[in-house]
Protein backbone atom coordinates (compact mmCIF):
# COMPACT_ATOMS: atom_id res chain seq x y z
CA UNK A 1 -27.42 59.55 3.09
CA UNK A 2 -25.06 57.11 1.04
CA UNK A 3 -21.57 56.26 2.34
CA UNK A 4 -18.82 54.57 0.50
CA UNK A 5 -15.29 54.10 1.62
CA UNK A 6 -12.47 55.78 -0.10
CA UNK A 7 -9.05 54.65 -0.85
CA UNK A 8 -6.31 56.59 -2.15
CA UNK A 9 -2.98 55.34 -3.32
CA UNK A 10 0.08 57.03 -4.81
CA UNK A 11 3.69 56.67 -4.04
CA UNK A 12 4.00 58.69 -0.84
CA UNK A 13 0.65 58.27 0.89
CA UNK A 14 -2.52 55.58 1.18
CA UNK A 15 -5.32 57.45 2.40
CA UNK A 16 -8.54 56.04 3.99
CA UNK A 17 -12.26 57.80 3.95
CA UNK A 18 -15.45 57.60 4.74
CA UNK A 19 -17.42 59.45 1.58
CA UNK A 20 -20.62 60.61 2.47
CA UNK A 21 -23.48 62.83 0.93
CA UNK A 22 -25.03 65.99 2.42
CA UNK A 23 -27.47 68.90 0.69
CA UNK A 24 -26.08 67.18 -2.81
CA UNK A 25 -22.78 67.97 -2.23
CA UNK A 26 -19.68 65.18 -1.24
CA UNK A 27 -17.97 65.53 2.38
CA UNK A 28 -15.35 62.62 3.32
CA UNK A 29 -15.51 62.01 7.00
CA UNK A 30 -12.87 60.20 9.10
CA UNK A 31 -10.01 60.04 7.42
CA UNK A 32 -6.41 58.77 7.72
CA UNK A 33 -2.90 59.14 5.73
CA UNK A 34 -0.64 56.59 6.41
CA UNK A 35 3.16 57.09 5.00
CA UNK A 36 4.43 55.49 2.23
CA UNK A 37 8.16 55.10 3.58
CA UNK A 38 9.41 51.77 2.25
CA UNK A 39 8.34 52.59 -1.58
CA UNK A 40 5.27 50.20 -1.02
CA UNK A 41 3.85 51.73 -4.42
CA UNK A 42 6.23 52.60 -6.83
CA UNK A 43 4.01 54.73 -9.99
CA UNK A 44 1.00 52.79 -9.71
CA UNK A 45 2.32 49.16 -8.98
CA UNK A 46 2.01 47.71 -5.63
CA UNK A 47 5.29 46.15 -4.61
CA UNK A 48 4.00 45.36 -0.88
CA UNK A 49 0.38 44.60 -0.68
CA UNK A 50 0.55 42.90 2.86
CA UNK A 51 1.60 46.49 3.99
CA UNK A 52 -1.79 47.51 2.43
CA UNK A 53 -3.85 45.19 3.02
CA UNK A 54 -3.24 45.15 7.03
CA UNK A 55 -3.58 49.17 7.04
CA UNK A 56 -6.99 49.07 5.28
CA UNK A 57 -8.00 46.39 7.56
CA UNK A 58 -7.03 48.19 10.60
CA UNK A 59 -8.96 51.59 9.45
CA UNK A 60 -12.03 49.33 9.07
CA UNK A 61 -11.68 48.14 11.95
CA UNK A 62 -11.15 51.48 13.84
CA UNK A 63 -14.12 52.31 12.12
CA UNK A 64 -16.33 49.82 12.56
CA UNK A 65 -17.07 49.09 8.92
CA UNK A 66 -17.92 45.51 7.35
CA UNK A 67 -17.93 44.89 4.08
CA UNK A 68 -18.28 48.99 2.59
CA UNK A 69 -19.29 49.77 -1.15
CA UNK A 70 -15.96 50.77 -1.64
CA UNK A 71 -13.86 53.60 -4.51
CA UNK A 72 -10.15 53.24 -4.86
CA UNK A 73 -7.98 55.53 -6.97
CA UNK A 74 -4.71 54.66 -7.88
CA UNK A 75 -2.20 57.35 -8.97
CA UNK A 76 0.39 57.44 -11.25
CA UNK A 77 -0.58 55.15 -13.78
CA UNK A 78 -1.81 55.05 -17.02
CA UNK A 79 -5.12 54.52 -18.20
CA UNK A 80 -4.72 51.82 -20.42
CA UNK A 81 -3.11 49.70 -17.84
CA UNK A 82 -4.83 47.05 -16.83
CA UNK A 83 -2.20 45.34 -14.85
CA UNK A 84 -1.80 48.09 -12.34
CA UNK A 85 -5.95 48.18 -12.00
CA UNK A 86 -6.18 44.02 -11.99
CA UNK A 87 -3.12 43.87 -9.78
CA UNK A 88 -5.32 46.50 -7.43
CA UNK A 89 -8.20 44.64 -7.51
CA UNK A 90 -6.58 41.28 -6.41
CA UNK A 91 -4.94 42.80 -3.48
CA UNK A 92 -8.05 44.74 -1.95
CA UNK A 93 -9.77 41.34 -2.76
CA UNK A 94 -8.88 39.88 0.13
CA UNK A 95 -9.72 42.92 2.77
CA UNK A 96 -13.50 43.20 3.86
CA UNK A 97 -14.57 45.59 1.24
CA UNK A 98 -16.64 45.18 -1.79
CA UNK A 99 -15.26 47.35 -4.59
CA UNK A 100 -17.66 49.52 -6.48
CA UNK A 101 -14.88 51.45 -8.75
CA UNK A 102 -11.01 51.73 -9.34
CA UNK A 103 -10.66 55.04 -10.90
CA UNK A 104 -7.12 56.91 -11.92
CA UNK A 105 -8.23 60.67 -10.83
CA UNK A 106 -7.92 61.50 -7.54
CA UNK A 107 -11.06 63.21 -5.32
CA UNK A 108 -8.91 65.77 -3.12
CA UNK A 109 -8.16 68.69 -4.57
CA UNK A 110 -4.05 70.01 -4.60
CA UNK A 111 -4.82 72.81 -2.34
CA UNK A 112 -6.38 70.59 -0.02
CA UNK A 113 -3.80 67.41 0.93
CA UNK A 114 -4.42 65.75 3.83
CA UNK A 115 -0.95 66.50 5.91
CA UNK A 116 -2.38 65.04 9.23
CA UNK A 117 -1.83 61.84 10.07
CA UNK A 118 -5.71 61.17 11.59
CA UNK A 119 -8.24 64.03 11.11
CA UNK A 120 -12.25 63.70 12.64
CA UNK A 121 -13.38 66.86 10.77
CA UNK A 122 -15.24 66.61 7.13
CA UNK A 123 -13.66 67.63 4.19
CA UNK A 124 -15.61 69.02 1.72
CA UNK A 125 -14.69 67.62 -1.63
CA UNK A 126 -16.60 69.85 -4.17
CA UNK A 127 -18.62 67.05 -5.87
CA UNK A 128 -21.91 65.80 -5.88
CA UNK A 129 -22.54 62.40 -5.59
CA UNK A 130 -23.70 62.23 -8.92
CA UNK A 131 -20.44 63.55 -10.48
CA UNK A 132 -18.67 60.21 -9.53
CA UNK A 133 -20.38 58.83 -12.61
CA UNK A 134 -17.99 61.02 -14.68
CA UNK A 135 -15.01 59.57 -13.28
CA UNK A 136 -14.23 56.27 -15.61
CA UNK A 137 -14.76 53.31 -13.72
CA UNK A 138 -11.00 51.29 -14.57
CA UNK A 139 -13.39 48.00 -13.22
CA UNK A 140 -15.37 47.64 -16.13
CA UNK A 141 -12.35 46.52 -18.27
CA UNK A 142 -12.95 42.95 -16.80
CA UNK A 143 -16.63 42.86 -17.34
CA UNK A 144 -17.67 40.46 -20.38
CA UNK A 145 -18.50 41.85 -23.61
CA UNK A 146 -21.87 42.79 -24.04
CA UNK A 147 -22.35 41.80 -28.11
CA UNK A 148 -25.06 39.84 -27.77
CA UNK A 149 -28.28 40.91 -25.94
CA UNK A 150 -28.85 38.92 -22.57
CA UNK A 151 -31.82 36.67 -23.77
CA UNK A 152 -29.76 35.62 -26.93
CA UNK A 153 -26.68 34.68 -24.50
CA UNK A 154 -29.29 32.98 -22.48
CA UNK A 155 -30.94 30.96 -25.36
CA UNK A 156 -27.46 30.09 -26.74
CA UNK A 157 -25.96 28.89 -23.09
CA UNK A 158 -28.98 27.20 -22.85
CA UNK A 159 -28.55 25.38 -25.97
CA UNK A 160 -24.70 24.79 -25.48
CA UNK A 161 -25.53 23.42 -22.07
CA UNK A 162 -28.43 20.83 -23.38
CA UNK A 163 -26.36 19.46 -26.21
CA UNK A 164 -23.26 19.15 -23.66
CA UNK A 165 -25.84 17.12 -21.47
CA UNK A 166 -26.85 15.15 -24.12
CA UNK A 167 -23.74 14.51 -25.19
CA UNK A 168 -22.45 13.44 -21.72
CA UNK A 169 -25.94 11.26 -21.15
CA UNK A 170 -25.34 9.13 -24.21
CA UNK A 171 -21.32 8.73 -23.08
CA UNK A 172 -22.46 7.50 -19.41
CA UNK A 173 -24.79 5.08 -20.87
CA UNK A 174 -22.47 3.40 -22.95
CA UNK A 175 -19.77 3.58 -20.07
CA UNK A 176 -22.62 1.61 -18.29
CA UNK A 177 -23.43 -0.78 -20.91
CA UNK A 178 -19.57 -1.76 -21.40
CA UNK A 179 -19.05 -1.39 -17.74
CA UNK A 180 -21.97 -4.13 -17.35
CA UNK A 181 -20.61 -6.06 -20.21
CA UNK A 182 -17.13 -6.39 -18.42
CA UNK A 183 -18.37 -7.54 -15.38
CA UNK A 184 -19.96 -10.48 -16.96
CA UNK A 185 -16.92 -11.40 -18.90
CA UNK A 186 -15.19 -11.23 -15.51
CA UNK A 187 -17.67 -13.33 -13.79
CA UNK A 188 -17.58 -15.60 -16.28
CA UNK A 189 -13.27 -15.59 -16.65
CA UNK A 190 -13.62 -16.01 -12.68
CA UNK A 191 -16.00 -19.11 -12.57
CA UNK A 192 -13.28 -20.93 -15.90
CA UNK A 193 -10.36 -19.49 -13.60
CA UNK A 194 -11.84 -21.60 -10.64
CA UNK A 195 -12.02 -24.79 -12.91
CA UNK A 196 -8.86 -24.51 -14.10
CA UNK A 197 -7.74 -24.37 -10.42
CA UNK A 198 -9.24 -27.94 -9.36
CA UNK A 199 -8.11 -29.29 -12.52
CA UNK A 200 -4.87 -28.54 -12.06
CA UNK A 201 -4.79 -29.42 -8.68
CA UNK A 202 -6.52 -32.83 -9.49
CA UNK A 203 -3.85 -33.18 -11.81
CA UNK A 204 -0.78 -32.25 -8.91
CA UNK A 205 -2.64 -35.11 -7.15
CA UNK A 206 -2.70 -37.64 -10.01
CA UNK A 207 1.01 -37.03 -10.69
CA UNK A 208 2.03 -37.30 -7.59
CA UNK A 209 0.16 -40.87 -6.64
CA UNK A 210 1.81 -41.76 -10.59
CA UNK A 211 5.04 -41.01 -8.92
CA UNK A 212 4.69 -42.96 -6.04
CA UNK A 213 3.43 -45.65 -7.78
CA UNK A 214 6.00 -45.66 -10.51
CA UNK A 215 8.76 -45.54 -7.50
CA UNK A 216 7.08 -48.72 -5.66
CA UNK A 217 6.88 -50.66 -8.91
CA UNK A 218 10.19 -50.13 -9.80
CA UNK A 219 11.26 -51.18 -6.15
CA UNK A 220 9.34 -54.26 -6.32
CA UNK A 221 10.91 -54.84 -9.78
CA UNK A 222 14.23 -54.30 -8.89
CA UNK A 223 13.87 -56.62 -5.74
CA UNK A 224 12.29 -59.39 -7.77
CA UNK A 225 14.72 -58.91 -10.70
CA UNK A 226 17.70 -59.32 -7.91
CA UNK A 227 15.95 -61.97 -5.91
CA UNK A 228 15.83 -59.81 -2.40
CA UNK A 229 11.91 -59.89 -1.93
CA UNK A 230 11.44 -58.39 1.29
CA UNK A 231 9.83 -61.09 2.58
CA UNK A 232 13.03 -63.02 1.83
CA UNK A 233 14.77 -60.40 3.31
CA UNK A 234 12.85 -60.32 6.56
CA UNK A 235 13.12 -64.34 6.62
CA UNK A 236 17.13 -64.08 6.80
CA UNK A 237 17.07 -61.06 9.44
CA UNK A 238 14.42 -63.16 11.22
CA UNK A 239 16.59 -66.61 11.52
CA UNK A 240 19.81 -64.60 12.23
CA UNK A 241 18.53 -62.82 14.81
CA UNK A 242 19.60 -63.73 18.54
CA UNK A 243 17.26 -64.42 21.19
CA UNK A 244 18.44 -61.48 23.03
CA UNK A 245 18.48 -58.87 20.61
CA UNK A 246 14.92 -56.91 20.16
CA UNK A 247 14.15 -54.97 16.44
CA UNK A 248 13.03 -51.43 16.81
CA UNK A 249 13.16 -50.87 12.89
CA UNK A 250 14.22 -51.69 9.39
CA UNK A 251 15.13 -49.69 6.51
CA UNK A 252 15.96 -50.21 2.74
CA UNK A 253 17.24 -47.43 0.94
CA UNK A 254 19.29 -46.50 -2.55
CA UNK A 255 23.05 -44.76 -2.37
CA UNK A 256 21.42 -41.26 -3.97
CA UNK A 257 18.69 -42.21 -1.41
CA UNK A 258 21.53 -41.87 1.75
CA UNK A 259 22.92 -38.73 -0.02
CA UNK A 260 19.72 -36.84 -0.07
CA UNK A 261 17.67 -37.61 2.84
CA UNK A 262 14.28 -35.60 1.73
CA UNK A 263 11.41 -38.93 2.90
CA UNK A 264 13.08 -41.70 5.26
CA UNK A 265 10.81 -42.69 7.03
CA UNK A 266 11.56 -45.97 9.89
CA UNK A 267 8.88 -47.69 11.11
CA UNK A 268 8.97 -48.72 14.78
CA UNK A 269 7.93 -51.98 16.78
CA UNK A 270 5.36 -51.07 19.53
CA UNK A 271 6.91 -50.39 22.71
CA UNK A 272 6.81 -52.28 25.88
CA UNK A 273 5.21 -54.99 23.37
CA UNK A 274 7.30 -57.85 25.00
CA UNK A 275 8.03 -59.58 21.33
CA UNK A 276 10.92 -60.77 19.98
CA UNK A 277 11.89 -60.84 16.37
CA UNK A 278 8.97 -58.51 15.44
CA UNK A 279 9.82 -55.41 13.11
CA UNK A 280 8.11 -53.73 9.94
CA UNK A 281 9.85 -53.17 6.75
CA UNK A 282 9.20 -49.97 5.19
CA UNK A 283 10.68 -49.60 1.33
CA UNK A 284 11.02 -45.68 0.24
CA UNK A 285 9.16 -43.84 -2.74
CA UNK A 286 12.13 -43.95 -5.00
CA UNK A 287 14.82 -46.60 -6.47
CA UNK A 288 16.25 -47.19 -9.41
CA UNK A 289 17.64 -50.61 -10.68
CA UNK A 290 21.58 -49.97 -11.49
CA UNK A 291 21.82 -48.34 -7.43
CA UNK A 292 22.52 -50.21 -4.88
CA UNK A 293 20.59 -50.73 -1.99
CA UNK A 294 21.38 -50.67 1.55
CA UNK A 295 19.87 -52.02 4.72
CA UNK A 296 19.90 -50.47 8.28
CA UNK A 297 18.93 -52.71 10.88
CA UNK A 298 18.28 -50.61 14.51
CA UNK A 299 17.52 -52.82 17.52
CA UNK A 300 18.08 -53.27 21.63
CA UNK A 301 19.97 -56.22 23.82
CA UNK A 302 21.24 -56.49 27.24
CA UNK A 303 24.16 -57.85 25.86
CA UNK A 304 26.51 -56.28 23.90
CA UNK A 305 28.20 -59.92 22.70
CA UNK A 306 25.04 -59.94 20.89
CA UNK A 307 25.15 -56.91 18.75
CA UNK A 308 28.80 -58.99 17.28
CA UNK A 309 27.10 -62.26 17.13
CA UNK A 310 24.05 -60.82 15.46
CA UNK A 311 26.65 -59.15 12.64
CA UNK A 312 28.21 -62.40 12.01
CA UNK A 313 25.39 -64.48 11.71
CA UNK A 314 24.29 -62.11 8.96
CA UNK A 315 27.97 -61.97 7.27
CA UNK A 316 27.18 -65.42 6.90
CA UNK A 317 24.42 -65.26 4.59
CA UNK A 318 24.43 -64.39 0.63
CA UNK A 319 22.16 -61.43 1.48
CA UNK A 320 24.44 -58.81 2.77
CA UNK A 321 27.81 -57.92 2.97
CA UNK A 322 29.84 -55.02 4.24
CA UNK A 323 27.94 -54.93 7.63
CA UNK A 324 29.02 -52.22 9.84
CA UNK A 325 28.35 -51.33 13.09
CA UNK A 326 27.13 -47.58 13.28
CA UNK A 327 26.69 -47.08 16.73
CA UNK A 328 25.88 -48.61 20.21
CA UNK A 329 24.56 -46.20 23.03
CA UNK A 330 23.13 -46.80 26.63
CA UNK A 331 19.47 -46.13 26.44
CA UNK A 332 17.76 -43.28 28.59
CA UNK A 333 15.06 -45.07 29.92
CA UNK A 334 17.63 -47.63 32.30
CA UNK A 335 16.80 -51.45 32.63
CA UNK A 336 14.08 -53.44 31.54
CA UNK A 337 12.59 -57.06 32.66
CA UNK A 338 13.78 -59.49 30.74
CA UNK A 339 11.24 -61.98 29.84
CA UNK A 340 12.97 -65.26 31.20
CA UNK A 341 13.82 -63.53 34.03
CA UNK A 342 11.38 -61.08 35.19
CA UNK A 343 12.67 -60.54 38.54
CA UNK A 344 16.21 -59.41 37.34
CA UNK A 345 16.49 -56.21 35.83
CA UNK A 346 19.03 -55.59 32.95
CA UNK A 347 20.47 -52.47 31.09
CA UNK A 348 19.42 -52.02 27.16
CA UNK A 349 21.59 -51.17 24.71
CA UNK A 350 20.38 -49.62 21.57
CA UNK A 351 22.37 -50.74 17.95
CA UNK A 352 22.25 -49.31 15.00
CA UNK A 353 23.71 -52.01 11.76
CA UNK A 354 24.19 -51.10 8.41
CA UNK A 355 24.89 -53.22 5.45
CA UNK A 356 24.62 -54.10 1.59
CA UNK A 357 22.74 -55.79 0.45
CA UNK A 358 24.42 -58.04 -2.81
């Protein structure tokens, strides 16, 4: 005994069946009206399939039914339609049912509507199962065109298909081919990129030892031009110097030099080293010969008298001029032996002296 469901739609009603098959002749079991109130089908369109969708689920579910060979009619439409019958087809799509036809006529008879809302009994329809073949099946509409006998379509996919493979073969292997071809040229632009790297930095390095070596020579020929060898200069500072005053450092730098201080660097005497008259002269990476140069002298004594007579005895010489005392401070570290008297304990002063030098 075959059973289908049956669906009914028009504009007042949707109506829900069980179809079923007995002595030849078509009974539908089980059925259900549900009210159309809210114009949820307006001649043949469905204008709220969420309504429709959740009713046919819940009949299904009510009756137990997954996934029924399913015949829906929709009323009040025209044949030629095919919106309305696509537009049905889409929304019972996604209910549980698999749909078998989508016809236009309905299977109750006038004279006997359904007017209850839930009715167990069978209703005898007057058809034989058979006769539903003479209803036409809206469905078919969508099916492909049939022109060409199956085994032709098949040869001709077939033969589309192989040429589209071949087609996409011989595309991959050249995408390969290049694709290998690339990657050496990159390997190969990589390794030249890497040389031109350590050339250029080997070249950062040479100019930059050319432009400290271009700065010292034109130091040392400035100084020699001028007569102020730093040896000389260190002689004069030397002999000047009193025996109380101690050099911490020495300096020689240019006016753009002391307007710009980027690489000063002062070299220090050793502490605690107990020598007197012992410094290091340290001459910076630039000069140029129409600047002048300057001197600063930085040193300690226990006496400040010294820090004057120290200026003067330099004033005196044809070495500098415009000496100037920069600053004088206490320093942190308190009092110091002196070295003619190492039981007396005395209070260092640092000095800072800056001058020209001519």
């Amino acid at each position: 005994m075959k059973k289908h469901l049956y669906i009914e739609l028009n504009n007042q009603e949707l109506i829900c069946g069980i179809l079923q098959t007995q002595r030849a002749e078509l009974f539908m079991t089980s059925y259900k009206t549900i009210p159309l109130l809210n114009s949820e089908v307006v001649q043949g369109v469905i204008c709220n399939p969420s309504y429709i969708q959740k009713e046919v689920c819940l009949y299904l579910k009510e009756q137990n039914l997954k996934n029924p060979k399913t015949i829906i009619c929709i009323q009040n439409t025209r044949t030629k339609n095919a919106g309305n019958t696509l537009q049905a087809a889409l929304c019972f799509s996604k209910t549980p049912i698999k749909i078998e036809k989508i016809i236009t006529e309905s299977l109750i008879i006038n004279n006997h509507r359904i007017n209850q809302e839930s009715v167990k009994t069978s209703l005898k329809l007057g058809y034989s199962f058979k006769d539903l073949e003479k209803f036409t099946n809206h469905l078919t509409q969508f099916n492909p065109p049939y022109s060409l006998k199956l085994v032709h379509w098949f040869l001709i996919s077939c033969l589309i298909l192989s040429g589209l493979g071949f087609g996409l073969t011989k595309i991959y292997a050249r995408t390969i081919t290049q694709t290998n071809a690339l990657q050496a040229n990159n390997i190969v632009l990589n390794n030249n990129l890497q040389t031109l790297k350590k050339k250029s930095e080997t070249c950062r390095t040479l100019q930059t030892h050319t432009n400290t070596l271009t700065s010292k020579i034109t130091l040392i020929t400035h100084l020699t031009q001028e007569k102020h060898d730093p040896a000389n200069i260190l002689n004069t500072i030397s002999e000047k110097i009193p025996d109380t005053c101690w050099l911490t450092g020495i300096k020689i730098n240019t006016n753009k030099q002391q307007k710009n201080r980027g690489n000063k660097q002062v070299s220090k005497a050793p502490k605690n080293s107990g020598m007197q008259k012992q410094a290091l002269l340290v001459t910076p990476e630039t000069a140029d010969k129409k600047q002048a140069l300057t001197i600063t002298i930085q040193g300690t004594t226990p006496y400040l008298n010294d820090t004057t007579r120290f200026i003067n005895n330099l004033g005196s010489s044809s070495i500098f001029k415009n000496l100037t005392l920069v600053n004088v401070k206490k320093l942190k570290n308190g009092s110091k032996s002196y070295l003619k008297s190492p039981n007396v304990q005395y209070t260092l002063y640092a000095f800072t002296i800056s001058a020209v030098i001519s």
